[in-house]
N, C-alpha and C. Protein backbone atom coordinates (compact mmCIF):
# COMPACT_ATOMS: atom_id res chain seq x y z
N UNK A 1 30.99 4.69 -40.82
CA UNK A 1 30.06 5.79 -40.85
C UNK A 1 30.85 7.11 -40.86
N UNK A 2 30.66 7.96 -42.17
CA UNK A 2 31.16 9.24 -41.76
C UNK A 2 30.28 10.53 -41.13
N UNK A 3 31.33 11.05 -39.84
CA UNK A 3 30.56 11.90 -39.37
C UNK A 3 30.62 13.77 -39.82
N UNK A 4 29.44 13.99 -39.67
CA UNK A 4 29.32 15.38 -40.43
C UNK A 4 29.93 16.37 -39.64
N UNK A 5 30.91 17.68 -40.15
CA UNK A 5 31.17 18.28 -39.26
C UNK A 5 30.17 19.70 -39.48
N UNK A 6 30.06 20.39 -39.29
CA UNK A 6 28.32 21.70 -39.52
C UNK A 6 29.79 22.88 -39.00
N UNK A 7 30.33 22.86 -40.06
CA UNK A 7 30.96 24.83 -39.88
C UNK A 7 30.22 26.13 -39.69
N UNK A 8 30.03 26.62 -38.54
CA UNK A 8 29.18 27.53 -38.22
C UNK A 8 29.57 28.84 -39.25
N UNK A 9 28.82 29.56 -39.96
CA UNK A 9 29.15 30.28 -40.54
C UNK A 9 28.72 31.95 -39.56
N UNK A 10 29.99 32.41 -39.70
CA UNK A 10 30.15 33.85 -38.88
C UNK A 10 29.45 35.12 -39.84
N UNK A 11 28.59 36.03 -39.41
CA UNK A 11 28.26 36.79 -39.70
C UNK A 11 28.82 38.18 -39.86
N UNK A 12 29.25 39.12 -40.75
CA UNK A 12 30.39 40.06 -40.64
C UNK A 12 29.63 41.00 -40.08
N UNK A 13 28.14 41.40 -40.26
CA UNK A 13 27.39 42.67 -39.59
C UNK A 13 27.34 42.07 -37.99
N UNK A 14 27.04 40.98 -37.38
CA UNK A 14 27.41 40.77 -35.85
C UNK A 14 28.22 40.89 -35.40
N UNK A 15 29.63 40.47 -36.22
CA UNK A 15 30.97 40.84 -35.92
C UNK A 15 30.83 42.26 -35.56
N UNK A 16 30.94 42.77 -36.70
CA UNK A 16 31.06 44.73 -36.15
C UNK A 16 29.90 45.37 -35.22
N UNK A 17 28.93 44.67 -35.18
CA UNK A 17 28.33 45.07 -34.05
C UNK A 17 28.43 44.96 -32.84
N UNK A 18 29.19 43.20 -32.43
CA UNK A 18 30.20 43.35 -31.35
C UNK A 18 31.09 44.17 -30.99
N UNK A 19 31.65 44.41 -31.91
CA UNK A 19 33.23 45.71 -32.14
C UNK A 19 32.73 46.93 -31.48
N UNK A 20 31.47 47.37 -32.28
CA UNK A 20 30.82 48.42 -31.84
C UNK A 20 30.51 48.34 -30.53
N UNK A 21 29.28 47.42 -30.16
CA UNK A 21 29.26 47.33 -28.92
C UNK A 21 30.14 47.04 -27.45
N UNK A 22 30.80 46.19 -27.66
CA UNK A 22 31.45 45.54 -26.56
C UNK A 22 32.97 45.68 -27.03
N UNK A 23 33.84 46.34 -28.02
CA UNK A 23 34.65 45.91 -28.39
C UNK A 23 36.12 46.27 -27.38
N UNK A 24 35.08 47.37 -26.30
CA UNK A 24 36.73 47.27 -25.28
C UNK A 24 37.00 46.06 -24.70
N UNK A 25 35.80 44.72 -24.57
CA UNK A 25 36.10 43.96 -23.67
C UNK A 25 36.25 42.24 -24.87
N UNK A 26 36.71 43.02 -25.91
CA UNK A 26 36.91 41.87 -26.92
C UNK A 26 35.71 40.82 -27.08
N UNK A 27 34.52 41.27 -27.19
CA UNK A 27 33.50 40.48 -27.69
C UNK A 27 33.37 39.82 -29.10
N UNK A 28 34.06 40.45 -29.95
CA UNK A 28 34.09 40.74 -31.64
C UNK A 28 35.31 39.05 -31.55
N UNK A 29 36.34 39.50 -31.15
CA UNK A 29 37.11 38.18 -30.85
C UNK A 29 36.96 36.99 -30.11
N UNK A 30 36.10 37.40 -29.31
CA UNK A 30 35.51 35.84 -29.05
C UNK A 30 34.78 35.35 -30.09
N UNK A 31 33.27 36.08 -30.76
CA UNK A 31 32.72 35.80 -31.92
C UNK A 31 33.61 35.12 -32.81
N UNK A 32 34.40 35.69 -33.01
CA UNK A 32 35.02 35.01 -34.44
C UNK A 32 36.50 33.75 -33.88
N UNK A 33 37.31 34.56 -33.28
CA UNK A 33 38.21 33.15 -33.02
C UNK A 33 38.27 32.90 -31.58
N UNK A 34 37.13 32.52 -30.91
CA UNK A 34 37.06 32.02 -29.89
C UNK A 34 38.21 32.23 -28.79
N UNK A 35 38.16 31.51 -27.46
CA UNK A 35 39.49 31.31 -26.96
C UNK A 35 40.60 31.64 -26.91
N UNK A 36 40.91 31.44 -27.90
CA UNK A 36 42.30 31.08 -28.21
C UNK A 36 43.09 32.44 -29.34
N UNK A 37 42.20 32.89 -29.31
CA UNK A 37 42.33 34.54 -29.90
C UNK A 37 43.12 35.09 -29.02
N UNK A 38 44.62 35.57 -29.63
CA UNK A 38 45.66 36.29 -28.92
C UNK A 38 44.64 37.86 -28.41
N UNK A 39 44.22 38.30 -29.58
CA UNK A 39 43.33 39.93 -29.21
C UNK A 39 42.31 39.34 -28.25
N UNK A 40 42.12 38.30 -28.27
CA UNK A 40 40.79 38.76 -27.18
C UNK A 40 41.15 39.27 -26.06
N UNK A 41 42.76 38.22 -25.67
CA UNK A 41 43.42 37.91 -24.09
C UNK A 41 43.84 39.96 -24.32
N UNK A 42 44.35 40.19 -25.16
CA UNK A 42 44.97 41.79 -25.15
C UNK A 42 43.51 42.44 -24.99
N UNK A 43 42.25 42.19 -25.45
CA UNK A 43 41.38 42.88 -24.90
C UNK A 43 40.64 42.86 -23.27
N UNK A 44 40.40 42.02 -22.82
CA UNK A 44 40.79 41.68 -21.92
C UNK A 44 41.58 41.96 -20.32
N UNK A 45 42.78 42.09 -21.07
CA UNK A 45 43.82 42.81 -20.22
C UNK A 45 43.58 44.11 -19.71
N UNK A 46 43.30 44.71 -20.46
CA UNK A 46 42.99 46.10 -19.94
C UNK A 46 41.90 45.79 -18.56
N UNK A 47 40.89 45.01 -18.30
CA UNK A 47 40.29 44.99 -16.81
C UNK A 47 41.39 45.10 -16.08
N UNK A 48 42.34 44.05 -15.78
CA UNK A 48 43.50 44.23 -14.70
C UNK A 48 44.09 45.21 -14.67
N UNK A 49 44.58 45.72 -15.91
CA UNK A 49 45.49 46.68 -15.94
C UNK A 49 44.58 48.23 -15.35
N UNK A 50 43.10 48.30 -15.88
CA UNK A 50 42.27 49.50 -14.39
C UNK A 50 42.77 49.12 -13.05
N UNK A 51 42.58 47.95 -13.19
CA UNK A 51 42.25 47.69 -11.53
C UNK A 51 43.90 48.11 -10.78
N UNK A 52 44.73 47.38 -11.91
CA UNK A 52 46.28 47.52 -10.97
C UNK A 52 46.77 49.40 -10.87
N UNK A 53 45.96 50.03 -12.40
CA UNK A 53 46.62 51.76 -12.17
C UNK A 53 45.80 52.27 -10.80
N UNK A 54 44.22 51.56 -10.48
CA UNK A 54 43.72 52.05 -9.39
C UNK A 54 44.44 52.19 -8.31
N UNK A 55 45.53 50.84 -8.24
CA UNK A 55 45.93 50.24 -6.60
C UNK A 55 47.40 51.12 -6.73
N UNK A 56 47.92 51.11 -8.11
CA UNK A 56 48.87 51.74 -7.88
C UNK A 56 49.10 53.20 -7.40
N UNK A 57 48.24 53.98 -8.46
CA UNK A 57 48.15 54.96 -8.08
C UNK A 57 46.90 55.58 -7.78
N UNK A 58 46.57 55.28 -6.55
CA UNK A 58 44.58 55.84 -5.63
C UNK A 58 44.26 57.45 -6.24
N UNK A 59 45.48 58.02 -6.19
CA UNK A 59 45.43 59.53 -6.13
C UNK A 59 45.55 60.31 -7.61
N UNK A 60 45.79 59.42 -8.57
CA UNK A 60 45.68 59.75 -9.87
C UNK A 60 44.36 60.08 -10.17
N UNK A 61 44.10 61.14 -11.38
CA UNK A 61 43.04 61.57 -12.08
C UNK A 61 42.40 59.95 -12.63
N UNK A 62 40.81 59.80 -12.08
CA UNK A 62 40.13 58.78 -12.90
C UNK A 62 40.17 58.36 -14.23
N UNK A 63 40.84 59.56 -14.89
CA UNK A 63 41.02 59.45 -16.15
C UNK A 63 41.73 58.40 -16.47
N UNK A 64 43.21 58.40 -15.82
CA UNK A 64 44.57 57.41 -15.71
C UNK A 64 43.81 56.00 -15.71
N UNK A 65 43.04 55.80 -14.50
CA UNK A 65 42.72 54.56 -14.40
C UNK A 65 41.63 53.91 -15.45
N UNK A 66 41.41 54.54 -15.68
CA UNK A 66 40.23 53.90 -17.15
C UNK A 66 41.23 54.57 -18.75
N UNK A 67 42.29 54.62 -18.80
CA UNK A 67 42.95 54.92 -19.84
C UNK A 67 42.61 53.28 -20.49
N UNK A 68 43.33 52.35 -19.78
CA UNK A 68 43.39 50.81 -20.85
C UNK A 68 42.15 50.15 -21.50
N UNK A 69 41.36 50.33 -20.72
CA UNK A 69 40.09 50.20 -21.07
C UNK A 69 39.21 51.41 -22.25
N UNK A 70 40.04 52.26 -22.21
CA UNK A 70 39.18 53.65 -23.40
C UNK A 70 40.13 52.58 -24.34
N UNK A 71 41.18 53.11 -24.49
CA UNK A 71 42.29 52.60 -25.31
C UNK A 71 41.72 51.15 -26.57
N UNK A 72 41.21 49.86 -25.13
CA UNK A 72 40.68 49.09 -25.87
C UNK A 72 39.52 49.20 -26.62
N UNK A 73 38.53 50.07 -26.27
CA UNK A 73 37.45 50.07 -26.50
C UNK A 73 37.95 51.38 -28.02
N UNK A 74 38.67 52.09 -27.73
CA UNK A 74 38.85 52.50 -29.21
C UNK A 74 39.30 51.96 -30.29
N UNK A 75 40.01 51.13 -29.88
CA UNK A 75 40.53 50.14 -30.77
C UNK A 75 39.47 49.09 -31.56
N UNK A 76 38.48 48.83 -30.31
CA UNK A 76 37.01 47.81 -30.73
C UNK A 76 36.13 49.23 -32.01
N UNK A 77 36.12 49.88 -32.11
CA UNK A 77 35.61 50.97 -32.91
C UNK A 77 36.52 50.53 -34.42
N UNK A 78 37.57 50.87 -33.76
CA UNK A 78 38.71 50.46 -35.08
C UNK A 78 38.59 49.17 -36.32
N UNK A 79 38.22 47.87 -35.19
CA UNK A 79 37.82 46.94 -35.54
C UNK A 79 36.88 46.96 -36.06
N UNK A 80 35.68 47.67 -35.40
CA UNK A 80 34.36 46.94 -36.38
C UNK A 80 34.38 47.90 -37.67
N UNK A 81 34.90 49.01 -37.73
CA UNK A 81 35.79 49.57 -39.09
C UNK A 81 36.01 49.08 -40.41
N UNK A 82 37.21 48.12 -39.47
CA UNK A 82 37.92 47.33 -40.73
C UNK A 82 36.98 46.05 -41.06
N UNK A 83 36.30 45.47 -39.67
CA UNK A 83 35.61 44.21 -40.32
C UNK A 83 34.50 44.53 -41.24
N UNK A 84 33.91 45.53 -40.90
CA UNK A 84 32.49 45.81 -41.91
C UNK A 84 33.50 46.67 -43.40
N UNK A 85 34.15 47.01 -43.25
CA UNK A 85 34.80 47.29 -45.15
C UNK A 85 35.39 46.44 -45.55
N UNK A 86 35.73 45.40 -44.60
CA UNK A 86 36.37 44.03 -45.86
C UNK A 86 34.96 43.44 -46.36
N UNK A 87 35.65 43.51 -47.94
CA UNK A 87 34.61 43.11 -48.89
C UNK A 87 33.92 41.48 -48.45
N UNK A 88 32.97 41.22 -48.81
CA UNK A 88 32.36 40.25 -48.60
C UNK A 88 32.80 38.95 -49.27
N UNK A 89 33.95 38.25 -50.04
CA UNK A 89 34.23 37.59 -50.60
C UNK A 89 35.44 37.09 -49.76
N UNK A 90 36.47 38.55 -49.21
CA UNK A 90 37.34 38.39 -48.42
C UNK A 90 37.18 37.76 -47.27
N UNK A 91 35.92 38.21 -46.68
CA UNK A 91 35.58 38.03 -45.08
C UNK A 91 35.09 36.43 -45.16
N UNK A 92 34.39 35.87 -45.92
CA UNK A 92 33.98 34.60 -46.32
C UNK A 92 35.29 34.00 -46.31
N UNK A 93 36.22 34.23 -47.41
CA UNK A 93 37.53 33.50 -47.62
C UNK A 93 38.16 33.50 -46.37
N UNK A 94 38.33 34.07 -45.45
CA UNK A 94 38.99 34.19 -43.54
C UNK A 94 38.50 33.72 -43.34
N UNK A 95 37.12 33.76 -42.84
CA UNK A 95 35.99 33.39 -41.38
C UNK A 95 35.29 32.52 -41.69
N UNK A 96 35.23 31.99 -43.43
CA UNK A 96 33.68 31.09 -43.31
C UNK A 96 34.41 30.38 -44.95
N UNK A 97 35.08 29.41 -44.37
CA UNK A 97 36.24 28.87 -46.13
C UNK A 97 35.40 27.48 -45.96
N UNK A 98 34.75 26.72 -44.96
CA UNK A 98 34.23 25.70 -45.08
C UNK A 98 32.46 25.94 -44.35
N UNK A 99 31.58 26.95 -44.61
CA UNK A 99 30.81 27.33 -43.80
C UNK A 99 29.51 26.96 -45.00
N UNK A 100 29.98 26.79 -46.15
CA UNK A 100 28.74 26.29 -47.59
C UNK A 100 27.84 27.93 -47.30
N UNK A 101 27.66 28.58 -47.33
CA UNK A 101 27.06 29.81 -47.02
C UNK A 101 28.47 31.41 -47.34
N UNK A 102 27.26 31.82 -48.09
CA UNK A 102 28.09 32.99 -48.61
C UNK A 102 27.47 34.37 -47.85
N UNK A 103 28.08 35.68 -47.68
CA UNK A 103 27.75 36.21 -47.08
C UNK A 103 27.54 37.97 -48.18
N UNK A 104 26.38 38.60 -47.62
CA UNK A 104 25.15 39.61 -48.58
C UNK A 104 25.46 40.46 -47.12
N UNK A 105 26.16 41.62 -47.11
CA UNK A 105 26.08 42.14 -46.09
C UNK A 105 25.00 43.46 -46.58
N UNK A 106 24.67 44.26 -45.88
CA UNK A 106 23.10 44.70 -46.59
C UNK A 106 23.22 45.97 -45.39
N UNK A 107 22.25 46.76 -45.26
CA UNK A 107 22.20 48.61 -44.62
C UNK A 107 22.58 48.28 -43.36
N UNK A 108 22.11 47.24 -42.80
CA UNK A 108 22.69 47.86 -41.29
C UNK A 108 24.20 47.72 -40.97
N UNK A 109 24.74 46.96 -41.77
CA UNK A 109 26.09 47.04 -41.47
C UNK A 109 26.63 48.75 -41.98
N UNK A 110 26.15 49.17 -43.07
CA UNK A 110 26.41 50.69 -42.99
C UNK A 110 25.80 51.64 -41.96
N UNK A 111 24.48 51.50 -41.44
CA UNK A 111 24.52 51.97 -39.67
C UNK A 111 25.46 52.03 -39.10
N UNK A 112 25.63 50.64 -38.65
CA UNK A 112 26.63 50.63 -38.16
C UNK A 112 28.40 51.12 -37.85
N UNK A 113 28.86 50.81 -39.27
CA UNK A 113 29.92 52.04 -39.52
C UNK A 113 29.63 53.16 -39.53
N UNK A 114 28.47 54.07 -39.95
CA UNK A 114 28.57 55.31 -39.60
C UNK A 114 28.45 55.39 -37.99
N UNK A 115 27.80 54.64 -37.19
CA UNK A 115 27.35 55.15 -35.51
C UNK A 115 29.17 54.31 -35.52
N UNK A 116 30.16 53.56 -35.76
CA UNK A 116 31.48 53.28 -35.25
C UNK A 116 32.34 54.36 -35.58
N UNK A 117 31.99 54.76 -36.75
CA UNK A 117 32.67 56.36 -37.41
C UNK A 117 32.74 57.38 -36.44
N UNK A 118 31.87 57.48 -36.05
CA UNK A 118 30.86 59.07 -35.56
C UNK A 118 31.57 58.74 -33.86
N UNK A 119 31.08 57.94 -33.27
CA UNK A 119 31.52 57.84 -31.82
C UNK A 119 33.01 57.44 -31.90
N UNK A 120 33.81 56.66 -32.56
CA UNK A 120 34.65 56.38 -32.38
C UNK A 120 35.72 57.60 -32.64
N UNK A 121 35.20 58.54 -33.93
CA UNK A 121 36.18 59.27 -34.10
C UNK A 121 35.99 60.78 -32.52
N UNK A 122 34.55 60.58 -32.20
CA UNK A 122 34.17 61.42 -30.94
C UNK A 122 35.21 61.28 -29.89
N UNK A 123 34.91 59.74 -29.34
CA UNK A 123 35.79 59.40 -28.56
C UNK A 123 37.14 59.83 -28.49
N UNK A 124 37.85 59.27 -29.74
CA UNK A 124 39.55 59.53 -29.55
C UNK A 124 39.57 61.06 -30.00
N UNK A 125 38.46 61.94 -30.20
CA UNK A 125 39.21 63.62 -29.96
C UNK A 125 39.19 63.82 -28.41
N UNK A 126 37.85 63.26 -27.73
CA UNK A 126 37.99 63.51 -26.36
C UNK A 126 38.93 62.92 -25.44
N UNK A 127 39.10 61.74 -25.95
CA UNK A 127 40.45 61.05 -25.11
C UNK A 127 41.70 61.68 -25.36
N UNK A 128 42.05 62.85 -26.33
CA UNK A 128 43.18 63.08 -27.02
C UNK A 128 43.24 64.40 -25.86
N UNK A 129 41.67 64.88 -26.12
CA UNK A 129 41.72 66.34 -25.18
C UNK A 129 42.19 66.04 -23.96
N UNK A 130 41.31 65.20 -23.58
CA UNK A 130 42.02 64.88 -21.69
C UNK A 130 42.78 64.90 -21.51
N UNK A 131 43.48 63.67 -22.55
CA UNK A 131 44.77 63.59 -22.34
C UNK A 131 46.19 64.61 -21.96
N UNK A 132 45.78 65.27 -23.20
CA UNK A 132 46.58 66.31 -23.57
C UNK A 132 46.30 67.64 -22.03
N UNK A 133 44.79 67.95 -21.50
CA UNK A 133 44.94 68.75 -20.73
C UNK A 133 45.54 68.23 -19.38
N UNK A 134 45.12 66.51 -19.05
CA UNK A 134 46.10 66.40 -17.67
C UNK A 134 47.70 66.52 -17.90
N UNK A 135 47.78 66.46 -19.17
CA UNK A 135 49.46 66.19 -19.39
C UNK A 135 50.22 67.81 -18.82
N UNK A 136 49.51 69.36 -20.02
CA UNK A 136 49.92 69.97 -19.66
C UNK A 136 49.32 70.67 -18.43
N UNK A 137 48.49 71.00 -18.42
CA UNK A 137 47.71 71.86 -17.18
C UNK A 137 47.62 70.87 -16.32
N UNK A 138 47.47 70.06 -15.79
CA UNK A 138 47.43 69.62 -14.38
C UNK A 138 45.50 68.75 -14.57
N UNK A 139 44.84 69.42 -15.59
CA UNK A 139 43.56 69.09 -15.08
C UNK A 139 42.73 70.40 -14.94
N UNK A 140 43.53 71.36 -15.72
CA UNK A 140 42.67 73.00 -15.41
C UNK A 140 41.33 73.28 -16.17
N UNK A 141 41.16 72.50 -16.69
CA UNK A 141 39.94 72.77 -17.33
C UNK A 141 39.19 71.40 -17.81
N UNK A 142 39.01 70.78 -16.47
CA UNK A 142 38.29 69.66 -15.97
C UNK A 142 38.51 68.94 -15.01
């Protein structure tokens, strides 16, 4: 008796909507390569790494301690970026080579990149500002 195997076929607009949504805490990489996804464990990481700048340094600007976590979560912006502009033939040929289902990505995945566009590029000017003002001023103008 041969048994059937059912290749789940991955969706590229859920993908980037993970990215979008959840992508500091690597949701987008679990979706697609489960487990065993090196990025997920690097997304991920950043929880400990808050928790250890907390313990290390109590007296640092809040900013410091949620740096790894912005960091990832800009990066999850980045991602659902690149996953929603790889063409639809490409993303099939990666994610879905035995899935019998082809993939029609359609408007909301362009929502979507524009609201990953728009906040993401928001984000890293404001993370750039902070940055830049605890670096030189101390924090003088916040």
């Amino acid at each position: 008796m041969t048994e059937v195997h059912q290749v789940r076929h991955k969706n590229k607009t859920l993908a980037a909507l993970l990215a979008f949504l959840l992508g500091g805490i690597g949701a987008q990489r679990l979706y697609l390569g489960g487990l065993r996804d090196r990025a997920l464990w690097a997304h991920l990481s950043a929880l400990p790494l808050c928790a250890a700048a907390s313990a290390l340094w109590p007296h640092a600007d809040a900013f410091y301690h949620l740096l790894p976590i912005i960091v990832s979560g800009l990066i999850g912006f980045l991602e659902a970026l690149v996953m929603g502009l790889t063409s639809d033939e490409k993303w099939d040929a990666r994610h879905n080579p035995a899935s019998g289902h082809q993939s029609a990505s359609q408007w909301p995945l362009a929502v979507i990149l524009v609201a990953s566009m728009m906040l993401g590029a928001g984000s890293l000017i404001a993370t750039m500002s902070r940055l830049f003002d605890l670096l030189y001023t101390g924090g003088a103008y916040g």
